[in-house]
PDB file of N, CA and C in Angstrom:
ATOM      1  N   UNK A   1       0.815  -1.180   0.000  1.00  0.00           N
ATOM      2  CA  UNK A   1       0.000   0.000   0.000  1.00  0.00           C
ATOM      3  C   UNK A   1       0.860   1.246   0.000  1.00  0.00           C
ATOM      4  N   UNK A   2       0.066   2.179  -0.328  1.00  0.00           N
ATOM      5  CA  UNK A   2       1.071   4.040  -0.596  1.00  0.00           C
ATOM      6  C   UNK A   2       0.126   4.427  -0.362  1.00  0.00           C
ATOM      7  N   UNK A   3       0.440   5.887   0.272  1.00  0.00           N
ATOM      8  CA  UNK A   3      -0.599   6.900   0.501  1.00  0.00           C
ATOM      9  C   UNK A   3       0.432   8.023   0.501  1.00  0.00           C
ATOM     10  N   UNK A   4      -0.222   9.391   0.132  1.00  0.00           N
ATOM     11  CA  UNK A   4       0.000  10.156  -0.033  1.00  0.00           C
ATOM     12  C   UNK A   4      -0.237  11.662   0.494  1.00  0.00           C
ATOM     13  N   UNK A   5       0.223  12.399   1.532  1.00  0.00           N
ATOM     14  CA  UNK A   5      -0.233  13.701   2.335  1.00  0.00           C
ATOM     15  C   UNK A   5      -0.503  14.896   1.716  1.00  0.00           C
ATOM     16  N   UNK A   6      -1.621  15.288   0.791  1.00  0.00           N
ATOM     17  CA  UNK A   6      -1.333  15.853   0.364  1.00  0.00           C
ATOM     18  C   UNK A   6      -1.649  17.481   1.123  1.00  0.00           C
ATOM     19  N   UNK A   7      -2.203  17.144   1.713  1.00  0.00           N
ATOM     20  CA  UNK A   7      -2.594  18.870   3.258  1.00  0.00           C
ATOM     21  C   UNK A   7      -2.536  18.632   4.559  1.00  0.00           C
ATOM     22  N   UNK A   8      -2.389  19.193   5.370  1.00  0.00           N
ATOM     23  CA  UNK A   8      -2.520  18.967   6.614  1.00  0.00           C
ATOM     24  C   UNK A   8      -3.600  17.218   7.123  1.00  0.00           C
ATOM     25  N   UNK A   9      -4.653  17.701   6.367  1.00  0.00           N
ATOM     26  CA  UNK A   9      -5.760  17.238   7.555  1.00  0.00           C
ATOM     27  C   UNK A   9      -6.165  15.896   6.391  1.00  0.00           C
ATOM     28  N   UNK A  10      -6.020  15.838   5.037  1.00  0.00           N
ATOM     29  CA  UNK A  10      -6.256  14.530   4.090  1.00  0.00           C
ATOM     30  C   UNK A  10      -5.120  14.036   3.138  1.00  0.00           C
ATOM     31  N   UNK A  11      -5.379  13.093   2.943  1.00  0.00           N
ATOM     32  CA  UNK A  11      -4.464  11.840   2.220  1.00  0.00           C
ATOM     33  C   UNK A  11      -5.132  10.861   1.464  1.00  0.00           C
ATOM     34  N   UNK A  12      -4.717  10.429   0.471  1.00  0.00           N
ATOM     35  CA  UNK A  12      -5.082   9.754  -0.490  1.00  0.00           C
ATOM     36  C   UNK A  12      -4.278   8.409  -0.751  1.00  0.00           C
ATOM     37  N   UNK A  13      -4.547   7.382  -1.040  1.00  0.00           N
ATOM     38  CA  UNK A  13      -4.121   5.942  -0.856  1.00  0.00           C
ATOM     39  C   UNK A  13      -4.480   4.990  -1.517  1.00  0.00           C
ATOM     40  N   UNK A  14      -3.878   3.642  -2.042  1.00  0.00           N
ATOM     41  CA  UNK A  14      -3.719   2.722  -2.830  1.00  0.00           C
ATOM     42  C   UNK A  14      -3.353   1.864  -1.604  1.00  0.00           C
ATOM     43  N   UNK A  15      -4.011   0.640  -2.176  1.00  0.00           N
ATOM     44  CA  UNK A  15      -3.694  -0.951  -1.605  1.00  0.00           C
ATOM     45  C   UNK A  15      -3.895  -1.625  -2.784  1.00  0.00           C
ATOM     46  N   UNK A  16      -2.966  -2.626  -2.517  1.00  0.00           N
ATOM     47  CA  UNK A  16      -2.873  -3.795  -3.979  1.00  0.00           C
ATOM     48  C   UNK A  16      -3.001  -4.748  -3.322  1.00  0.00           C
ATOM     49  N   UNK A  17      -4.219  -5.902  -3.422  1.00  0.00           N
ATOM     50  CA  UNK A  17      -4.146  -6.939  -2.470  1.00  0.00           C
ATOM     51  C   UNK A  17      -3.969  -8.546  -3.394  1.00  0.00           C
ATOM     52  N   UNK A  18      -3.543  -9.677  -3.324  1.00  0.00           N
ATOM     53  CA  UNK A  18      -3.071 -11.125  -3.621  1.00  0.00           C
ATOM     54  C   UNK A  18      -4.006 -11.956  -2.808  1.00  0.00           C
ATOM     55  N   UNK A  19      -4.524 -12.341  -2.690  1.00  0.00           N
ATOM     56  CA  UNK A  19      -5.254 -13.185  -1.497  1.00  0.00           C
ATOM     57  C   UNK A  19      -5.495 -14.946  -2.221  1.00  0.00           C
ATOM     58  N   UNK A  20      -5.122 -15.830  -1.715  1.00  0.00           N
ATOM     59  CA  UNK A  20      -5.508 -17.233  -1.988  1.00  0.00           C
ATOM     60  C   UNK A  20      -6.329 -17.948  -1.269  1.00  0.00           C
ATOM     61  N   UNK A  21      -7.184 -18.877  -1.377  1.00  0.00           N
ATOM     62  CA  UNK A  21      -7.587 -19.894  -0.483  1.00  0.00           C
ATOM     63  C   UNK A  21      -8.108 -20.596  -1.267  1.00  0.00           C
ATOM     64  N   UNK A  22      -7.962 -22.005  -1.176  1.00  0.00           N
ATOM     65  CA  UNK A  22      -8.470 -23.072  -1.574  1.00  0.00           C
ATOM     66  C   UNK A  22      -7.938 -23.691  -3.164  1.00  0.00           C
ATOM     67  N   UNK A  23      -7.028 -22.568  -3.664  1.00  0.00           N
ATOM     68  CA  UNK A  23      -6.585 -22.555  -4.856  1.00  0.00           C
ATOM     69  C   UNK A  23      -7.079 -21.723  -5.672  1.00  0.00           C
ATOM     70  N   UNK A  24      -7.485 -20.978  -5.121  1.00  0.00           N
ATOM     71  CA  UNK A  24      -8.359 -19.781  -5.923  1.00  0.00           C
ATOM     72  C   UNK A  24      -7.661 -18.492  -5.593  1.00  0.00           C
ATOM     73  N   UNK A  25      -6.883 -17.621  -6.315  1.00  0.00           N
ATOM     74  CA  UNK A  25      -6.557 -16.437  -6.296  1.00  0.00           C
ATOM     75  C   UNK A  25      -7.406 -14.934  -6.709  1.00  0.00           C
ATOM     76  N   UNK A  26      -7.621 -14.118  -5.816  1.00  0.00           N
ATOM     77  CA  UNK A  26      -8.348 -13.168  -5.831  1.00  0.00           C
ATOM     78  C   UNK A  26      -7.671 -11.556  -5.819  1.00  0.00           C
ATOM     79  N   UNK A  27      -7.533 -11.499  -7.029  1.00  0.00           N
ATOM     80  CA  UNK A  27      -6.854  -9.694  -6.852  1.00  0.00           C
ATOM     81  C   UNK A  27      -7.643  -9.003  -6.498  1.00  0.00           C
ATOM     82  N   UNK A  28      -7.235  -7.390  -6.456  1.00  0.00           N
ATOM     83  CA  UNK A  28      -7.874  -6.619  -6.324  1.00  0.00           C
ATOM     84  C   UNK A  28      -7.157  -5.295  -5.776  1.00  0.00           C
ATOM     85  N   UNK A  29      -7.756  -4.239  -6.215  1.00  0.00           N
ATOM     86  CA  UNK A  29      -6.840  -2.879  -6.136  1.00  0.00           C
ATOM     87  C   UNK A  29      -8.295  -2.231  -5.224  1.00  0.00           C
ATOM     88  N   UNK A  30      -7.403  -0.840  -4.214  1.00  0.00           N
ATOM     89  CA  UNK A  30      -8.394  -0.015  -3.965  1.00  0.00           C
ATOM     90  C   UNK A  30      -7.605   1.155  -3.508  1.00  0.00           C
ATOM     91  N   UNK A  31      -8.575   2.156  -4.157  1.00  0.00           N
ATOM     92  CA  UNK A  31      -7.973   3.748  -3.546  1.00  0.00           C
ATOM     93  C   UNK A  31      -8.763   4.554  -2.741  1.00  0.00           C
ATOM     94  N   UNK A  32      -8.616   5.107  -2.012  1.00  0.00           N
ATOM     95  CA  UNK A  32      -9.248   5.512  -1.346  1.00  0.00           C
ATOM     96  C   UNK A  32      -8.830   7.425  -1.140  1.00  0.00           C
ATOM     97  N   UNK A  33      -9.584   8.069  -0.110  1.00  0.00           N
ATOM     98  CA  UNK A  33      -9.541   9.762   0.425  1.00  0.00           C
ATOM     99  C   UNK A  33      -9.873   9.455   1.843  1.00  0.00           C
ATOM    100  N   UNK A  34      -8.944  10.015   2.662  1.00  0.00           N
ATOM    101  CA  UNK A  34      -8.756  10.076   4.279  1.00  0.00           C
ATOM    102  C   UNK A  34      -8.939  11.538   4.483  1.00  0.00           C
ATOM    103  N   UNK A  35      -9.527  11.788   5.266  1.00  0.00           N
ATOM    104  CA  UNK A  35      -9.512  12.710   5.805  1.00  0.00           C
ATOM    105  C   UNK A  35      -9.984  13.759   7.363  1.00  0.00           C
ATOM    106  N   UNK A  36      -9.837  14.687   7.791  1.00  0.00           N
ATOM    107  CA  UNK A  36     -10.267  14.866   9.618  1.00  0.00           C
ATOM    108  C   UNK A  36     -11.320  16.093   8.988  1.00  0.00           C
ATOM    109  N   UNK A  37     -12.234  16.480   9.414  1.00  0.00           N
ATOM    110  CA  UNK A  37     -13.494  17.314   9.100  1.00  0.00           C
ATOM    111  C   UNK A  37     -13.457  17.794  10.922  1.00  0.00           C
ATOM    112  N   UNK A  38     -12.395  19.017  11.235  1.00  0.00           N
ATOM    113  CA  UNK A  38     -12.537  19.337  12.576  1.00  0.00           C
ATOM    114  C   UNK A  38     -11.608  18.541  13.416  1.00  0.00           C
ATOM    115  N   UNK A  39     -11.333  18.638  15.159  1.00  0.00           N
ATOM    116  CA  UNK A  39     -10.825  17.526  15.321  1.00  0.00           C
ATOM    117  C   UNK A  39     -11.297  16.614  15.935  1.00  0.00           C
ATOM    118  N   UNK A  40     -12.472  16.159  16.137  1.00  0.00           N
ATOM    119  CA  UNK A  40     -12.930  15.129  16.633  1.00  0.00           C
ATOM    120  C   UNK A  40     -13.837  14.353  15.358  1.00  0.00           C
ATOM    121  N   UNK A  41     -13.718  14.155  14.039  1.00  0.00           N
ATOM    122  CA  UNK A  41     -14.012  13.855  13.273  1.00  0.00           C
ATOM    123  C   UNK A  41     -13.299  13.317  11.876  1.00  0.00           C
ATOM    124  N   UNK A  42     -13.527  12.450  11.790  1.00  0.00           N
ATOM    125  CA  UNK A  42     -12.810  12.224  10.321  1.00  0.00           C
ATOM    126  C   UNK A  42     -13.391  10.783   9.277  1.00  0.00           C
ATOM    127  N   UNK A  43     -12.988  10.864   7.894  1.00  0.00           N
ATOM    128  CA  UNK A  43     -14.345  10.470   7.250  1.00  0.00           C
ATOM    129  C   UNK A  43     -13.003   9.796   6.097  1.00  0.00           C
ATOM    130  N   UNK A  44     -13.758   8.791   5.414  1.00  0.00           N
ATOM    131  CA  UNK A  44     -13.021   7.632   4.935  1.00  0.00           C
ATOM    132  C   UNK A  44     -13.796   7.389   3.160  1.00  0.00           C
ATOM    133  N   UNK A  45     -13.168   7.853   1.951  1.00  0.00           N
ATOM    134  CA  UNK A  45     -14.489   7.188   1.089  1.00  0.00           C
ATOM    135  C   UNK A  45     -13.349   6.100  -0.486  1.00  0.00           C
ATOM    136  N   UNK A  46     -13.999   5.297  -0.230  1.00  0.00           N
ATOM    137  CA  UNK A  46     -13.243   4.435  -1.361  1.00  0.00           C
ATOM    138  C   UNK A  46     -13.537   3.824  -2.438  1.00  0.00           C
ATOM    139  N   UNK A  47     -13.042   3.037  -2.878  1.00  0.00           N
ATOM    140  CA  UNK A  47     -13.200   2.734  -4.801  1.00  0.00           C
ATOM    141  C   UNK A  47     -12.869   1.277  -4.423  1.00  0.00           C
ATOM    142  N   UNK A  48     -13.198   0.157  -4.914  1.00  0.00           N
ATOM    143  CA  UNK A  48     -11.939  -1.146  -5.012  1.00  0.00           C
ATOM    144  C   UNK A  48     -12.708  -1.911  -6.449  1.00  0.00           C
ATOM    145  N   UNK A  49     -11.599  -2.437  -7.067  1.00  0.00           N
ATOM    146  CA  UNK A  49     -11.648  -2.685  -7.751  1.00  0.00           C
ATOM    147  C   UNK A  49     -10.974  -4.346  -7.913  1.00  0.00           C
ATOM    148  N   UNK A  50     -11.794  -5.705  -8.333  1.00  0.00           N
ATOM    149  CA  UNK A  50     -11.411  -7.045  -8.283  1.00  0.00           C
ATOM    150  C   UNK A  50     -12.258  -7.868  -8.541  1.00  0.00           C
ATOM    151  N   UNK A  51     -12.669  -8.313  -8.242  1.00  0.00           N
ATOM    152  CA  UNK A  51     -13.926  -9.605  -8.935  1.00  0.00           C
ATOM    153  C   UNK A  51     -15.153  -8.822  -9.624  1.00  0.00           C
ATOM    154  N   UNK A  52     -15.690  -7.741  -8.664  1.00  0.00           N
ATOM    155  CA  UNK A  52     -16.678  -6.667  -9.500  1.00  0.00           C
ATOM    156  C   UNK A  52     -15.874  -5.208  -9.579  1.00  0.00           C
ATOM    157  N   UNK A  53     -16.708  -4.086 -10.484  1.00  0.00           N
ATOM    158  CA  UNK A  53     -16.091  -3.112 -10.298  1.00  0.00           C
ATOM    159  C   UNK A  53     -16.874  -2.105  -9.561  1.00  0.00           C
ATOM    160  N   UNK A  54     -18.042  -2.562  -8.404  1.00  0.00           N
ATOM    161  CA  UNK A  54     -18.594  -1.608  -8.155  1.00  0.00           C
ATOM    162  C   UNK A  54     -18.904  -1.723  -6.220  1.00  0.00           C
ATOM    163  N   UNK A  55     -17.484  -1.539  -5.879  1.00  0.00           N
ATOM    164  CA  UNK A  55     -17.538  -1.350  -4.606  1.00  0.00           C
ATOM    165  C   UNK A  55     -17.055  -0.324  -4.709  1.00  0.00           C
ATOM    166  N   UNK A  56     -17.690   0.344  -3.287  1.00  0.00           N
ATOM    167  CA  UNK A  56     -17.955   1.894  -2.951  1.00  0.00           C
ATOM    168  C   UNK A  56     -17.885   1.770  -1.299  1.00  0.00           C
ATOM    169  N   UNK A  57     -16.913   2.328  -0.991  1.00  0.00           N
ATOM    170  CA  UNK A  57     -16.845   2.588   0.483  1.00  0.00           C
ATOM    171  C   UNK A  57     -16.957   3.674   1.276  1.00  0.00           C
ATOM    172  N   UNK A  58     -17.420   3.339   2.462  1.00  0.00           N
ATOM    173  CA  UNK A  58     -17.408   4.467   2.913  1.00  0.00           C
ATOM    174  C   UNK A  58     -17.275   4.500   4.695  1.00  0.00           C
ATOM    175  N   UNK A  59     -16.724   5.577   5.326  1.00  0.00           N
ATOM    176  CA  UNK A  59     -16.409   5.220   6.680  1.00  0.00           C
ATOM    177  C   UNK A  59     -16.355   6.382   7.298  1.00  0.00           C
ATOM    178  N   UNK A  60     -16.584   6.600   8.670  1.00  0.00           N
ATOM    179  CA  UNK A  60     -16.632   7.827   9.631  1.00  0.00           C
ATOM    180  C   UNK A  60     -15.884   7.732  10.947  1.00  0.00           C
ATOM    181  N   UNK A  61     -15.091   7.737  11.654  1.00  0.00           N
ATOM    182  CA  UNK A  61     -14.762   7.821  13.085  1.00  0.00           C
ATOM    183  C   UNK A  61     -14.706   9.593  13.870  1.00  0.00           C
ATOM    184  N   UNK A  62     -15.181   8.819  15.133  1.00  0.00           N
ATOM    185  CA  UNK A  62     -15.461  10.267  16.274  1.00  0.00           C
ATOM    186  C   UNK A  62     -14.434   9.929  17.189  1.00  0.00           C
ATOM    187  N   UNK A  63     -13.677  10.395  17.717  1.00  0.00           N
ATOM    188  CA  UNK A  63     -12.878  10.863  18.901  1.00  0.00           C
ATOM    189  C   UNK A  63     -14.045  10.925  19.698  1.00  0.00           C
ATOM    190  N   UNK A  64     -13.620  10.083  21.169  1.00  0.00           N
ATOM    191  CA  UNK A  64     -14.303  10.233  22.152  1.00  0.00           C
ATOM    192  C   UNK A  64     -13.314  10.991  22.918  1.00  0.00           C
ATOM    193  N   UNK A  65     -13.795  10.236  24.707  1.00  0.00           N
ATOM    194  CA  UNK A  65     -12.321  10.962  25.227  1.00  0.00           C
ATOM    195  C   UNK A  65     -11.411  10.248  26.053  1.00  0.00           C
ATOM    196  N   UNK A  66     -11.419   8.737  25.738  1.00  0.00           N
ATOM    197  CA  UNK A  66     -10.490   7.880  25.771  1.00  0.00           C
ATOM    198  C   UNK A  66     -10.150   6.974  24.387  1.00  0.00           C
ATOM    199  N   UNK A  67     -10.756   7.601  23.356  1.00  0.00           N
ATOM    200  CA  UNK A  67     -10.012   6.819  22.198  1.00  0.00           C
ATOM    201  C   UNK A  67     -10.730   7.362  20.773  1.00  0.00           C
ATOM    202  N   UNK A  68     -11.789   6.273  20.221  1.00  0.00           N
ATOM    203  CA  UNK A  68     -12.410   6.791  19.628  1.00  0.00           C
ATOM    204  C   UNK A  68     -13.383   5.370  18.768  1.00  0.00           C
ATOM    205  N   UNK A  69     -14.481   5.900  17.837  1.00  0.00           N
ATOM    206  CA  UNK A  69     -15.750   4.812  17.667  1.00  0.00           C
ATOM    207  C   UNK A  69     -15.957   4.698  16.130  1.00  0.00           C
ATOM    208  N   UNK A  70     -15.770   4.136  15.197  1.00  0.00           N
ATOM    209  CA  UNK A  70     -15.813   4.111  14.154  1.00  0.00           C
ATOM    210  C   UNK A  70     -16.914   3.140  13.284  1.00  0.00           C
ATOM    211  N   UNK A  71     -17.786   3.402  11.880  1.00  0.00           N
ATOM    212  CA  UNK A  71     -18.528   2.538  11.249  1.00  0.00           C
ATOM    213  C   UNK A  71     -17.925   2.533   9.728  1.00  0.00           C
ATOM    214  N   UNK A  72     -17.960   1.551   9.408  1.00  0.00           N
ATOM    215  CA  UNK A  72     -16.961   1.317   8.142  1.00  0.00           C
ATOM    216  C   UNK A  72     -17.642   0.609   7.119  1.00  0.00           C
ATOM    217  N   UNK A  73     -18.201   0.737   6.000  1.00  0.00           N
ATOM    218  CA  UNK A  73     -18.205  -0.740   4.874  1.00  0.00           C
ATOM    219  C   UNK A  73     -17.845  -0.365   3.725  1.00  0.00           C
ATOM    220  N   UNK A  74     -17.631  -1.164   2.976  1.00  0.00           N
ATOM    221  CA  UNK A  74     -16.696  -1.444   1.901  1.00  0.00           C
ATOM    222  C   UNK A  74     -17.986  -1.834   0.622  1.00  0.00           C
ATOM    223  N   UNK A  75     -18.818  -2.124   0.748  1.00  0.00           N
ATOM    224  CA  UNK A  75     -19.846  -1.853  -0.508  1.00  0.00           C
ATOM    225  C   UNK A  75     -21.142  -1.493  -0.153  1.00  0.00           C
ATOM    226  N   UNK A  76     -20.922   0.083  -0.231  1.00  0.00           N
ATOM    227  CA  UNK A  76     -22.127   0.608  -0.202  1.00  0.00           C
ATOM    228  C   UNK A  76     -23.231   0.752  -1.331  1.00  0.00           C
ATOM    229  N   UNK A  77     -22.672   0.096  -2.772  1.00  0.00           N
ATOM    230  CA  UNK A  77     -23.769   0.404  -3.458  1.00  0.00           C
ATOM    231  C   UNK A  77     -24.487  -1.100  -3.339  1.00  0.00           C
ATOM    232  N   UNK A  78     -24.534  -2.003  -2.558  1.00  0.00           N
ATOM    233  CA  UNK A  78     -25.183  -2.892  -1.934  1.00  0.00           C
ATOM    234  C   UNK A  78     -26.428  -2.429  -1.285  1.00  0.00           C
ATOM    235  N   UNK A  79     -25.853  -1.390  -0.346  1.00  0.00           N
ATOM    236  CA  UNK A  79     -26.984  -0.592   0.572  1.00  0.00           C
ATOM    237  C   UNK A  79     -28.172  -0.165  -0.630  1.00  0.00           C
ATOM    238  N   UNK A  80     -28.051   0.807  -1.714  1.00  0.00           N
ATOM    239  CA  UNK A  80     -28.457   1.224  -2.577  1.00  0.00           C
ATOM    240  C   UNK A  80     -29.819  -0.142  -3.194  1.00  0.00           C
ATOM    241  N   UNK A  81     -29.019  -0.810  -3.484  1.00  0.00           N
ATOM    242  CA  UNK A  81     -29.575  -1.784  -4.128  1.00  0.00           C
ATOM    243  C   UNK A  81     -30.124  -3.324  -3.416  1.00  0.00           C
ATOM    244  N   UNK A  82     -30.639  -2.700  -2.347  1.00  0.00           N
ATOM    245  CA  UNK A  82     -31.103  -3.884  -1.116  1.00  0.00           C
ATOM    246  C   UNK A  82     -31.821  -5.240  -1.707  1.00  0.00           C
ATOM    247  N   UNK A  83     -32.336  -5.168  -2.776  1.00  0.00           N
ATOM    248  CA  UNK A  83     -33.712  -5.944  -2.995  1.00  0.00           C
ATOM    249  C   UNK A  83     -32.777  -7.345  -3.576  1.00  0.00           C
ATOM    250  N   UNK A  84     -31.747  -6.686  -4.034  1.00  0.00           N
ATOM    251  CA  UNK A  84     -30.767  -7.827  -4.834  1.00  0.00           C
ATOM    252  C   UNK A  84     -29.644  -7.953  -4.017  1.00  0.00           C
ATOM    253  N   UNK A  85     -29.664  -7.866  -2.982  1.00  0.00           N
ATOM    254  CA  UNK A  85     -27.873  -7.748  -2.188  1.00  0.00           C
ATOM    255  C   UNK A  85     -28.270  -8.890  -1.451  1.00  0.00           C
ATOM    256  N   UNK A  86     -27.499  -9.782  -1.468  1.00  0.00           N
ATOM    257  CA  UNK A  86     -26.850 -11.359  -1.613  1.00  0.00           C
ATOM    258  C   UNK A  86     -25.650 -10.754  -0.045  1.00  0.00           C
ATOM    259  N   UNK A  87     -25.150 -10.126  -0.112  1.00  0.00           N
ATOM    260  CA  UNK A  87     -24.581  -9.812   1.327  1.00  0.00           C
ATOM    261  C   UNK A  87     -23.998  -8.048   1.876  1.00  0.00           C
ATOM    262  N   UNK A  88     -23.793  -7.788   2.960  1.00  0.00           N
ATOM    263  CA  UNK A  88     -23.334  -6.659   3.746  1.00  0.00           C
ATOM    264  C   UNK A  88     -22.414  -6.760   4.694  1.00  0.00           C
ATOM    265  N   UNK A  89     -21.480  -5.496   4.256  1.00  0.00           N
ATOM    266  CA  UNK A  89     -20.526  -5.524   5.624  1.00  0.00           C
ATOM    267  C   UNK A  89     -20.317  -4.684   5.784  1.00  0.00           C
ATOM    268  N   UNK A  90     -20.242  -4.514   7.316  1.00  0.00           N
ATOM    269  CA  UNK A  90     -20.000  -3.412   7.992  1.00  0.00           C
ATOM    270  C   UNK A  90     -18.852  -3.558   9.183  1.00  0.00           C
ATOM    271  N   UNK A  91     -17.812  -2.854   9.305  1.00  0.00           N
ATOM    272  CA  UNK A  91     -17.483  -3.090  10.667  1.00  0.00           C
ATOM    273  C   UNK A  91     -17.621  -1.601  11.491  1.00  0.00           C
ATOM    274  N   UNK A  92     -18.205  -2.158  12.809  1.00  0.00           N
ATOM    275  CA  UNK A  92     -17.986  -1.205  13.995  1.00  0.00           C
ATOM    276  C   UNK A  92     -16.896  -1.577  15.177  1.00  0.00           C
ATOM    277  N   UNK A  93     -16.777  -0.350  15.864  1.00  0.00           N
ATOM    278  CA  UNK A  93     -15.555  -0.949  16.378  1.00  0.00           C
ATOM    279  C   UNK A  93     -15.228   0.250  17.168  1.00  0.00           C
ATOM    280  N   UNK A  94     -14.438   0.279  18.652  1.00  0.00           N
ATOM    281  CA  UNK A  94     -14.016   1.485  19.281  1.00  0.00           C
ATOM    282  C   UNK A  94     -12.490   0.675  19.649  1.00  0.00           C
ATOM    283  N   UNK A  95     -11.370   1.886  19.338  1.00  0.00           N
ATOM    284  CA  UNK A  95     -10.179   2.228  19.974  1.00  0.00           C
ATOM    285  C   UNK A  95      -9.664   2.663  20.919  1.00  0.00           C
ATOM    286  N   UNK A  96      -9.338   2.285  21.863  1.00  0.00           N
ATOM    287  CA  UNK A  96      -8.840   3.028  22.990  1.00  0.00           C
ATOM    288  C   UNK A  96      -7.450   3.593  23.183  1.00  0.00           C
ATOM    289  N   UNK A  97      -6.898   4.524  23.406  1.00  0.00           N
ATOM    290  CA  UNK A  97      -5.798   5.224  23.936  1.00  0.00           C
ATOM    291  C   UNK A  97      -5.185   5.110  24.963  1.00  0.00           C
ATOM    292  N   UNK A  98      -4.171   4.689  24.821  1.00  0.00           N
ATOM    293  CA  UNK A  98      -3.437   4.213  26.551  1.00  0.00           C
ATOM    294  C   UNK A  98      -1.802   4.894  25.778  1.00  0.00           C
ATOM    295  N   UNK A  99      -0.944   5.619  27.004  1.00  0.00           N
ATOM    296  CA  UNK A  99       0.014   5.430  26.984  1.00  0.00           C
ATOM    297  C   UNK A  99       0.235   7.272  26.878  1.00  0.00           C
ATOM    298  N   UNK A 100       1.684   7.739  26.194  1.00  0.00           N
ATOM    299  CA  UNK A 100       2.079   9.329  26.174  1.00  0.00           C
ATOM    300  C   UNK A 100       1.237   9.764  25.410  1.00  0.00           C
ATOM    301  N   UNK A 101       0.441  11.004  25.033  1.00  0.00           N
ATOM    302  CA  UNK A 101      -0.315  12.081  24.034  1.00  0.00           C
ATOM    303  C   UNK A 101       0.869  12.461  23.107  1.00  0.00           C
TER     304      UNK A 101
END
């Protein structure tokens, strides 16, 4: 993976992924835009590209005030298109902060 800084507060990024199981090899590329909206906010939106070409991601995390809480998925035009979506993912998830600021 590469990413790239291009201002203070966002960055832009590539992952190239190889994945095997069972004898089956699965590529797949994805780019994505990072970025903080304030500072207790910051917002995630992506592209990937590999078996289909129409994953669409998208993601948000909040700063609490021991870490922080995030919702994430990786094909949102699934959401869009409920009546035919065969599956969903989402991850949620909180971080905690321990140690120097």
């Amino acid at each position: 993976g590469l990413s790239q800084q291009f201002s203070p507060k966002w960055n832009c990024g590539i992952l190239l992924r190889n994945t095997s199981y069972n004898w089956v090899t699965e590529k797949s590329a994805t780019v994505s835009l990072n970025g903080s909206i304030g500072q207790k906010l910051s917002t995630s939106v992506s592209y990937t590209a590999g078996t289909k070409f129409n994953d669409f991601g998208v993601g948000i995390r909040m700063k609490a005030f021991f870490g922080d809480t995030y919702l994430i998925t990786d094909n949102i035009t699934q959401i869009l298109n409920i009546k035919n979506t065969n599956r969903l993912t989402f991850s949620v998830g909180m971080n905690f902060d321990f140690g120097t600021k």
